[in-house]
C-alpha atoms as a PDB file:
ATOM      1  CA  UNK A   1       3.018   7.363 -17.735  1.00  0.00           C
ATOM      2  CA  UNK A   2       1.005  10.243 -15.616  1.00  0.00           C
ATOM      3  CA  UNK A   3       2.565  13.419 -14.844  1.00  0.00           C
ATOM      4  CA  UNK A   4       3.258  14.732 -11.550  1.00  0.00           C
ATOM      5  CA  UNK A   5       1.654  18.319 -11.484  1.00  0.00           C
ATOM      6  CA  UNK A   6       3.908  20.980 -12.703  1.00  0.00           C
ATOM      7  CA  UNK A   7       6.868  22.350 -10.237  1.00  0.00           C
ATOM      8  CA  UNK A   8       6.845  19.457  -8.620  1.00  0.00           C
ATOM      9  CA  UNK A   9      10.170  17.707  -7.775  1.00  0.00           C
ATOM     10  CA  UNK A  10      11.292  14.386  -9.827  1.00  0.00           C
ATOM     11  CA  UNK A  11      11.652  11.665  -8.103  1.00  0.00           C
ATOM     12  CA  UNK A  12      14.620   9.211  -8.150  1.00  0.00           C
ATOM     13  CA  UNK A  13      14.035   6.212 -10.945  1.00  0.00           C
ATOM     14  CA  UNK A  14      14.819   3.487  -7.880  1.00  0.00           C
ATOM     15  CA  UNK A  15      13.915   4.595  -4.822  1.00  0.00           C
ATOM     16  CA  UNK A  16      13.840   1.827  -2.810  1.00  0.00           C
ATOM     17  CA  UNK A  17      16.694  -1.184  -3.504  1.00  0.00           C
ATOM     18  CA  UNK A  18      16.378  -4.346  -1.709  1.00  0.00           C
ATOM     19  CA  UNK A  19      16.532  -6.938  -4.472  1.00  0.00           C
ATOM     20  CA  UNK A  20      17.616  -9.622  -1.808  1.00  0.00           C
ATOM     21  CA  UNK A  21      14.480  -8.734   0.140  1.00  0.00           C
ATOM     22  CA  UNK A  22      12.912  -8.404  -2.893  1.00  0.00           C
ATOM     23  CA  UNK A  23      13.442 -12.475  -4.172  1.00  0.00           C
ATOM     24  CA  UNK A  24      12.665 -13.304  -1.398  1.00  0.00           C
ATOM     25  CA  UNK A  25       8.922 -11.442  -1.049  1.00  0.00           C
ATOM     26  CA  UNK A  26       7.967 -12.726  -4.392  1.00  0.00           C
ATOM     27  CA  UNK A  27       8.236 -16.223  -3.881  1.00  0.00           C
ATOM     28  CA  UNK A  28       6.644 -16.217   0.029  1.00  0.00           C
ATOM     29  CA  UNK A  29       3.785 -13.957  -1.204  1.00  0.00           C
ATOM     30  CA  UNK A  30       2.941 -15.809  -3.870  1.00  0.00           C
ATOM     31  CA  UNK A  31       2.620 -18.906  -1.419  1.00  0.00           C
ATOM     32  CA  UNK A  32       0.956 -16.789   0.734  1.00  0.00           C
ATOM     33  CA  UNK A  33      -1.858 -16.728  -1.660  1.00  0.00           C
ATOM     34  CA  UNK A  34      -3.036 -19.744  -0.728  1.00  0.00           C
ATOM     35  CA  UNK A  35      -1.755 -20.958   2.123  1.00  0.00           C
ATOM     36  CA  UNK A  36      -2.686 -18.082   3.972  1.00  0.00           C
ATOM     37  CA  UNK A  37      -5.498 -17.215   2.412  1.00  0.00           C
ATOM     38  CA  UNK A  38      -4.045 -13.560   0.902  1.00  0.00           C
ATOM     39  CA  UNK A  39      -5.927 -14.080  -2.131  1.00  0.00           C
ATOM     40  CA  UNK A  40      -9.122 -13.949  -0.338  1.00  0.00           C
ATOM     41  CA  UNK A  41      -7.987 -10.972   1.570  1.00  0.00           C
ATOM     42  CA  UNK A  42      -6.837  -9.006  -2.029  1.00  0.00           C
ATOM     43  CA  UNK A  43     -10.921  -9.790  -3.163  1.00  0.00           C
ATOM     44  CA  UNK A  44     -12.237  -8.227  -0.022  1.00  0.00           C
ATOM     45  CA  UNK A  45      -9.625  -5.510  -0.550  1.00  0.00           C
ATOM     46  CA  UNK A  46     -10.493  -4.398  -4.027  1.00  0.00           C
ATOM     47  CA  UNK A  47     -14.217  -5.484  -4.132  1.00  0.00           C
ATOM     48  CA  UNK A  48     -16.927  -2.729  -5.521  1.00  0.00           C
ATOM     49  CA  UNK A  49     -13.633  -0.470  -6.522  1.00  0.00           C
ATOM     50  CA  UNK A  50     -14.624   1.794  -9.828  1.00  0.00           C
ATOM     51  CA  UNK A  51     -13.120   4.423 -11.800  1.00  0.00           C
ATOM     52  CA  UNK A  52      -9.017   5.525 -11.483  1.00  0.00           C
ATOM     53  CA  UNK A  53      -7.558   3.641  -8.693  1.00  0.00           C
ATOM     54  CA  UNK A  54      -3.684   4.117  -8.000  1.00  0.00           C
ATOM     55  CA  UNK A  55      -1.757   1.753  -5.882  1.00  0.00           C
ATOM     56  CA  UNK A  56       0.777   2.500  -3.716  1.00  0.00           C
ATOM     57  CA  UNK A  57       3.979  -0.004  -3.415  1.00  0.00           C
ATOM     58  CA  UNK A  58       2.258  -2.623  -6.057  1.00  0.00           C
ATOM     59  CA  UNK A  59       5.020  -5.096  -5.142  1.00  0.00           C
ATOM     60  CA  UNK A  60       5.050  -7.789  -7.803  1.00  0.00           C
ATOM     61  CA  UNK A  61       1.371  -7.224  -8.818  1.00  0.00           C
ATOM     62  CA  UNK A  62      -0.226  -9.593  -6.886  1.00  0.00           C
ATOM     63  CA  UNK A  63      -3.299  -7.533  -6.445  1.00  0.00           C
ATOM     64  CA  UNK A  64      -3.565  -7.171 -10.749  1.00  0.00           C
ATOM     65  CA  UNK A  65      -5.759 -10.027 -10.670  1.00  0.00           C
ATOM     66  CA  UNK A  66      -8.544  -8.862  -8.296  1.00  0.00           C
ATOM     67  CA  UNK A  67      -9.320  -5.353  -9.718  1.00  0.00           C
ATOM     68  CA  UNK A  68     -13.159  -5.784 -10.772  1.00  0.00           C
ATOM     69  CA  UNK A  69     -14.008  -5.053 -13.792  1.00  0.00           C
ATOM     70  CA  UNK A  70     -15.402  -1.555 -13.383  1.00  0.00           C
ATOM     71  CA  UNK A  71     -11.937  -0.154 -12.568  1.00  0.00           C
ATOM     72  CA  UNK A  72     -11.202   1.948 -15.681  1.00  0.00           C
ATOM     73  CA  UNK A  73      -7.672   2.277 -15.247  1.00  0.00           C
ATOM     74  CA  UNK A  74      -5.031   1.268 -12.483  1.00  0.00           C
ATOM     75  CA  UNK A  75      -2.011   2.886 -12.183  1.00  0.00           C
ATOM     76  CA  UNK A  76       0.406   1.322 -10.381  1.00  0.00           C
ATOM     77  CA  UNK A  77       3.409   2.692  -8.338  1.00  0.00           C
ATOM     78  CA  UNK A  78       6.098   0.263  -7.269  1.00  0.00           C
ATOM     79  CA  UNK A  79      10.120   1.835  -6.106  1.00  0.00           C
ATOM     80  CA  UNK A  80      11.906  -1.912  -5.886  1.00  0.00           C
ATOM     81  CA  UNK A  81      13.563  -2.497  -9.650  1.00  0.00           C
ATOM     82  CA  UNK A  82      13.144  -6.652  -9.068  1.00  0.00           C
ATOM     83  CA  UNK A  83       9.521  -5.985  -7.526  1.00  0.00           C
ATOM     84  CA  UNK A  84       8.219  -3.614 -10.731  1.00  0.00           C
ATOM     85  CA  UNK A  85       9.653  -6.373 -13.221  1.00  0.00           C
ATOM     86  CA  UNK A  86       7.355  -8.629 -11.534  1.00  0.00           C
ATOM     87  CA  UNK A  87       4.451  -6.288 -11.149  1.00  0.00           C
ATOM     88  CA  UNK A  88       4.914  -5.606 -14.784  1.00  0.00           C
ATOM     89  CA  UNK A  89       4.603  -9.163 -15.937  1.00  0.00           C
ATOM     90  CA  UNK A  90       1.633  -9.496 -13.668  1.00  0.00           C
ATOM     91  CA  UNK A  91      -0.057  -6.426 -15.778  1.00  0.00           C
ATOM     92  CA  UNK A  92      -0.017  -7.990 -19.184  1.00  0.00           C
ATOM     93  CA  UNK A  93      -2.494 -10.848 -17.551  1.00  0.00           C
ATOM     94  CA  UNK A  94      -4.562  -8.293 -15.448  1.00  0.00           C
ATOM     95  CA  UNK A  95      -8.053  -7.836 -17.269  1.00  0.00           C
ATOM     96  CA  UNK A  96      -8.210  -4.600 -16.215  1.00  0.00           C
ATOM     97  CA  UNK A  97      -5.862  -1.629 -17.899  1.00  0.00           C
ATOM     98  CA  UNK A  98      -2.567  -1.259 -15.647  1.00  0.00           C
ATOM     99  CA  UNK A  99       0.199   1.057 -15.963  1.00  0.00           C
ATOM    100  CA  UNK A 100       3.231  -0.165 -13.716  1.00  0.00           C
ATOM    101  CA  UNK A 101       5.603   2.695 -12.929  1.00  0.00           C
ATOM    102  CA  UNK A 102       8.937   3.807 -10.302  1.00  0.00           C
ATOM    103  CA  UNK A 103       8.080   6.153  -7.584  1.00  0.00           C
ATOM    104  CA  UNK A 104       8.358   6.895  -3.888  1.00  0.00           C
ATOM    105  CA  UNK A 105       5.173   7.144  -2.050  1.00  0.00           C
ATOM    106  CA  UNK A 106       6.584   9.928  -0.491  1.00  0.00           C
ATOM    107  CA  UNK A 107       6.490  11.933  -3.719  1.00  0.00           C
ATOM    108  CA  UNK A 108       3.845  10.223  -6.426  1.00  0.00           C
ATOM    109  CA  UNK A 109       4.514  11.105  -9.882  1.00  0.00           C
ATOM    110  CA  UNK A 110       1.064  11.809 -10.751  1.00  0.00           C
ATOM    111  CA  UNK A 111      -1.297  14.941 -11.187  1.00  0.00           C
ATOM    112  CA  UNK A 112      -3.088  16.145  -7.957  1.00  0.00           C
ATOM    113  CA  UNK A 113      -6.842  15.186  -7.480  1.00  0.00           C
ATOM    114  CA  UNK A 114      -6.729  12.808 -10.470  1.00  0.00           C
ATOM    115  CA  UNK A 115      -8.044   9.220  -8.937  1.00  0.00           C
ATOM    116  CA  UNK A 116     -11.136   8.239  -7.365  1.00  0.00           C
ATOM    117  CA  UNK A 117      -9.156   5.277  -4.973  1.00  0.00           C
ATOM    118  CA  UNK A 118      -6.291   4.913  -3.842  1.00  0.00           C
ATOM    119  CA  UNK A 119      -4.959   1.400  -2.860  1.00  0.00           C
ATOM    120  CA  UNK A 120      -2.241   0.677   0.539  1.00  0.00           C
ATOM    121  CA  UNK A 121      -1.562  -2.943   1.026  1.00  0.00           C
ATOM    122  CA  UNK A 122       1.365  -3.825   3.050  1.00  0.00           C
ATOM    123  CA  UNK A 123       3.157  -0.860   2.498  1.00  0.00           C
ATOM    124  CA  UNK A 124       2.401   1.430   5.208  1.00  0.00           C
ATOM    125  CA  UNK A 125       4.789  -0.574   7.004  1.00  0.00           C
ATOM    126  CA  UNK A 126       8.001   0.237   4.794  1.00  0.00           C
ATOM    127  CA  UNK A 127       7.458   3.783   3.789  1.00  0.00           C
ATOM    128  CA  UNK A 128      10.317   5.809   5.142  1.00  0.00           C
ATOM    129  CA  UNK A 129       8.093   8.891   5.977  1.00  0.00           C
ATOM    130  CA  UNK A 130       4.143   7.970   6.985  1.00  0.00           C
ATOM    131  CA  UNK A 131       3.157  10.763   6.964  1.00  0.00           C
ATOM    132  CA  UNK A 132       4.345  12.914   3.598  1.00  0.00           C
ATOM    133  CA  UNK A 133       3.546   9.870   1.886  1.00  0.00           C
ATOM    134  CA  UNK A 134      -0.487   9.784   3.457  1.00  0.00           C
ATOM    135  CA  UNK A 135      -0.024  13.582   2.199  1.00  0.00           C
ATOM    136  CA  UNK A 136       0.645  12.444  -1.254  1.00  0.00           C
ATOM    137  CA  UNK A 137      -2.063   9.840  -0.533  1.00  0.00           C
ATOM    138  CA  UNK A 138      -5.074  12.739  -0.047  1.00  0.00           C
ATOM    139  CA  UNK A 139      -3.582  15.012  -2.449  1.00  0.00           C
ATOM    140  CA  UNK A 140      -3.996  12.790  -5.632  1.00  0.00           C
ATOM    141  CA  UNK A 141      -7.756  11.659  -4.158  1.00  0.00           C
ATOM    142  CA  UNK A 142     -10.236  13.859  -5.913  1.00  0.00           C
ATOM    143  CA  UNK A 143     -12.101  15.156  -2.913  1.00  0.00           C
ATOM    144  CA  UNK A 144     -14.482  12.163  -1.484  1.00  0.00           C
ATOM    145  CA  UNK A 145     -11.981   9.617  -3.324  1.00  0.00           C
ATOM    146  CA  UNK A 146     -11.512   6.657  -1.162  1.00  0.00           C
ATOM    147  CA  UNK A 147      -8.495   4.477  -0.093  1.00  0.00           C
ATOM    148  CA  UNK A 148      -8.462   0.566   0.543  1.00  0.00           C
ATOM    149  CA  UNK A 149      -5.953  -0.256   3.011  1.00  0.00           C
ATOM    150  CA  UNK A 150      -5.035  -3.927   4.181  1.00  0.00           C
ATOM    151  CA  UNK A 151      -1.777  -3.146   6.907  1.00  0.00           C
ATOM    152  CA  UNK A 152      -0.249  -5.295   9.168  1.00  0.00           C
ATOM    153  CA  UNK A 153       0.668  -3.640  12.998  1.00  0.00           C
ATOM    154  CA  UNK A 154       1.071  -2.713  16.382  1.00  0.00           C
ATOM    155  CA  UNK A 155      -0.853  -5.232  18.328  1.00  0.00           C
ATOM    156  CA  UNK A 156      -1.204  -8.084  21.030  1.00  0.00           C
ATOM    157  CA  UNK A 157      -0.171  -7.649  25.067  1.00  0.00           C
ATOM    158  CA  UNK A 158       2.359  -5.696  26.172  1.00  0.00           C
ATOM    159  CA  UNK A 159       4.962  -8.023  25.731  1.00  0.00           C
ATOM    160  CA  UNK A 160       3.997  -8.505  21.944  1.00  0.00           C
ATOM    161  CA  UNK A 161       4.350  -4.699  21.695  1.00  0.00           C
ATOM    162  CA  UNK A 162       7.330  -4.710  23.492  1.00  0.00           C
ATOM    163  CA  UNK A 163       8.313  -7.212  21.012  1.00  0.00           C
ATOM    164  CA  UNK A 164       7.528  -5.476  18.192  1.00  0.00           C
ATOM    165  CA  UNK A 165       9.385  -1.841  19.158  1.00  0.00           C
ATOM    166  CA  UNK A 166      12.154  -3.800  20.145  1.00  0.00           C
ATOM    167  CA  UNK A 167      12.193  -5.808  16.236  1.00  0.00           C
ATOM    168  CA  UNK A 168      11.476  -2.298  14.768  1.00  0.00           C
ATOM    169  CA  UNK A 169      14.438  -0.750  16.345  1.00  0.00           C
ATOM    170  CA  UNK A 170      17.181  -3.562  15.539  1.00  0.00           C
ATOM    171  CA  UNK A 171      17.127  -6.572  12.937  1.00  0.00           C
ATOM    172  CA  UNK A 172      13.668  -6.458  11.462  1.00  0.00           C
ATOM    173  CA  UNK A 173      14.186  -3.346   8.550  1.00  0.00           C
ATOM    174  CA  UNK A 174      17.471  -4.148   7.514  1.00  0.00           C
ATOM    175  CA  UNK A 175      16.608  -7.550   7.027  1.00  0.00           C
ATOM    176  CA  UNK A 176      12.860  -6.831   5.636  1.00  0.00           C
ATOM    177  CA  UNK A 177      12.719  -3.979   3.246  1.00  0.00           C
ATOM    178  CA  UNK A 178      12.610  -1.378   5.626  1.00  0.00           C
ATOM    179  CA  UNK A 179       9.554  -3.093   7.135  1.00  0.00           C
ATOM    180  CA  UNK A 180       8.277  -1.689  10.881  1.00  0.00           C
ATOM    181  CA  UNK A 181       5.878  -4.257  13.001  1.00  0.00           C
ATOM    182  CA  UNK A 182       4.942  -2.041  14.905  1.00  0.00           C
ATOM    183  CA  UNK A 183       3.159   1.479  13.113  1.00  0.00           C
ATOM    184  CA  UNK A 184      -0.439   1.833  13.615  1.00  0.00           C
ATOM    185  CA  UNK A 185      -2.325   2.143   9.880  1.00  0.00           C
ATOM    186  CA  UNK A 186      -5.334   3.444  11.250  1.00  0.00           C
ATOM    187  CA  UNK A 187      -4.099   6.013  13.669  1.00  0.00           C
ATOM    188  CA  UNK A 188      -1.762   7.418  10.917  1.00  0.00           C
ATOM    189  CA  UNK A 189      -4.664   7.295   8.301  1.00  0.00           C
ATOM    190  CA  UNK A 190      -7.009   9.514  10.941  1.00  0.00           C
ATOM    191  CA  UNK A 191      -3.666  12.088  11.692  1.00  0.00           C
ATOM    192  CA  UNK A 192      -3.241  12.658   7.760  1.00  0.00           C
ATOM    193  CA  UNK A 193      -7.107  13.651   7.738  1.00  0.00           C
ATOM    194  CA  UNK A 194      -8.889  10.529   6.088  1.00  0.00           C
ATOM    195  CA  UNK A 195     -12.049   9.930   7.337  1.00  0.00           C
ATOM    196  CA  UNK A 196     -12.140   6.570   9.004  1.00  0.00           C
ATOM    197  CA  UNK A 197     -14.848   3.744   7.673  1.00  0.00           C
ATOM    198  CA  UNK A 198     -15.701   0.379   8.358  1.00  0.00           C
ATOM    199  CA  UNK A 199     -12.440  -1.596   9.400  1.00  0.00           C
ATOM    200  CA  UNK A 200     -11.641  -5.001  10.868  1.00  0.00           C
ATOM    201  CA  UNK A 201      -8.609  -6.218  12.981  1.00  0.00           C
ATOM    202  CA  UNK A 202      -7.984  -9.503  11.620  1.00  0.00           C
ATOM    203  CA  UNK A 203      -4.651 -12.102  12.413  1.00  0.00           C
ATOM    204  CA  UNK A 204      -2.719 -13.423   9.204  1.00  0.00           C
ATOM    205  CA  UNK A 205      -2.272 -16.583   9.602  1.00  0.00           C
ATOM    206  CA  UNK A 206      -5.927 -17.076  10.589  1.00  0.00           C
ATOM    207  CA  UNK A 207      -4.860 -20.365  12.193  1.00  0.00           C
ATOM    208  CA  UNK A 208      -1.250 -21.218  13.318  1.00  0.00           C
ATOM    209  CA  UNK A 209       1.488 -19.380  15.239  1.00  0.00           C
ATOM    210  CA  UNK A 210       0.681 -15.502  16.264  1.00  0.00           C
ATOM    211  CA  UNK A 211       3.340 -13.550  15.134  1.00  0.00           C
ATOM    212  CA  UNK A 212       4.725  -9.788  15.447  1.00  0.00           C
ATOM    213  CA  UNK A 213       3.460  -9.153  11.631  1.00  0.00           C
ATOM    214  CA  UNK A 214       0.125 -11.339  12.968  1.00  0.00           C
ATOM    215  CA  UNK A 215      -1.785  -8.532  13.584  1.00  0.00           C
ATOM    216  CA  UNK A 216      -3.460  -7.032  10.319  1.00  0.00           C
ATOM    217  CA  UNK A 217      -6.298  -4.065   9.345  1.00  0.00           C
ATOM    218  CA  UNK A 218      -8.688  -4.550   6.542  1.00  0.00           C
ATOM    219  CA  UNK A 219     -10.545  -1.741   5.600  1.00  0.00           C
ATOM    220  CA  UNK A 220     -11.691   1.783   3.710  1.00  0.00           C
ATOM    221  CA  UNK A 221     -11.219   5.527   4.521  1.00  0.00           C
ATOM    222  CA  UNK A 222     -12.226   8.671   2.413  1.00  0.00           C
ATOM    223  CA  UNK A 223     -10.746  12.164   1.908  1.00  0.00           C
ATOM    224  CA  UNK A 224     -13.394  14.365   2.900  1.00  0.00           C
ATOM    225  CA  UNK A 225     -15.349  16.119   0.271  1.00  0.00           C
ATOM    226  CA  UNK A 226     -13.886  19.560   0.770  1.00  0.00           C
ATOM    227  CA  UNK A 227     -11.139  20.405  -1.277  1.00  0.00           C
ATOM    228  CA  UNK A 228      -7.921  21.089   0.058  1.00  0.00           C
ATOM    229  CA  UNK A 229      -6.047  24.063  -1.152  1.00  0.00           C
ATOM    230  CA  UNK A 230      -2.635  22.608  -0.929  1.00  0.00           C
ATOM    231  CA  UNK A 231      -4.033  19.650  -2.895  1.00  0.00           C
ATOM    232  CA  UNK A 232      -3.872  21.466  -6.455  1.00  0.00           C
ATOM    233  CA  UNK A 233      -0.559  22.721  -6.219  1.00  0.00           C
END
């Protein structure tokens, strides 16, 4: 497994424990697949992707099977036990080298500058701190490294927003993982210093009932190409 750069502090073996929540992800995102068309979404994701690429909050590996072939090496960090069973399993099919491992996003147990992408899908929304774990994002980038991101957020009129703070502070992360429907990806991405590309607003389901998790991000940002000195540490 990679090492975290030396002095750093360990991290927990199970961050994260929602194996109720956890059941239950596996089997809806697996339908999801299909029926909402996630699979296409993972290919658009992860297309044109080369080199180290680390993903952050793997789940149960659903995005193994998309990785093109000129991805050298994936390492992938997932904190829910259940969820990195899964992921695991999904690794040994992945034609593409994967290394599943436990971490927080908040603290990745890798070296510093040590991946050329970096790979968010539906996770932004669960992290308990956005922004250290954005931080951690950047600092294991090597400088001009650049992260996928497909997030789910803040959107609609202001009665869908009101919606969504009022899910966010009440039922909807006990009951989901710790999820939020209402963060913004993109402004969070441009506040930890990532330089914003091309990105598109898009609504999962495509078709059918909107939703407060409706309102989804596709899309790539890069650290900038001047090292940080905090980034090496």
């Amino acid at each position: 497994m990679p090492l975290r750069s030396p002095g750093a502090g360990k991290v927990a073996r199970d961050p994260v424990h929602h194996p109720l929540f956890a059941r239950c992800y596996a089997r809806i995102s697996v339908r999801a697949e299909t029926r909402m068309g996630m699979g296409a979404v993972r290919e658009r994701l992860l297309s044109g992707l080369s080199g180290r690429v680390i993903e952050i909050g793997a789940g149960n590996g659903l995005n193994f099977a998309h990785y093109p072939g000129t991805v050298s090496e994936v390492v992938a960090i997932e904190p829910e036990r259940r969820l990195r069973q899964l992921a695991v399993e999904s690794a040994l099919r992945s034609e593409v080298p994967v290394d599943v491992a436990p971490g927080a996003a908040e603290a990745l147990p890798v070296k510093s500058e040590a991946y050329d992408a970096a790979v968010v899908s539906l996770v932004l929304c669960s992290v308990r701190d956005v922004p250290r774990a954005l931080a951690e994002v950047r600092r294991v980038l090597r400088p001009g490294g650049a992260v996928r991101f497909f997030e789910h957020g803040r959107g609609g009129g202001r009665f869908m927003r009101l919606t969504q703070r009022a899910l966010d502070r009440t039922v909807w992360p006990p009951l989901n993982g710790g999820c939020h429907v209402g963060r913004d990806p993109v402004a969070a991405l441009r506040a930890a210093g990532f330089v914003l590309g091309p990105y598109r607003r898009t609504m999962m389901p495509e078709a059918g009932p909107t939703l407060p998790t409706s309102y989804c991000v596709l899309g790539t940002a890069w650290r900038p190409e001047s090292r940080d000195p905090a980034a090496a540490r």
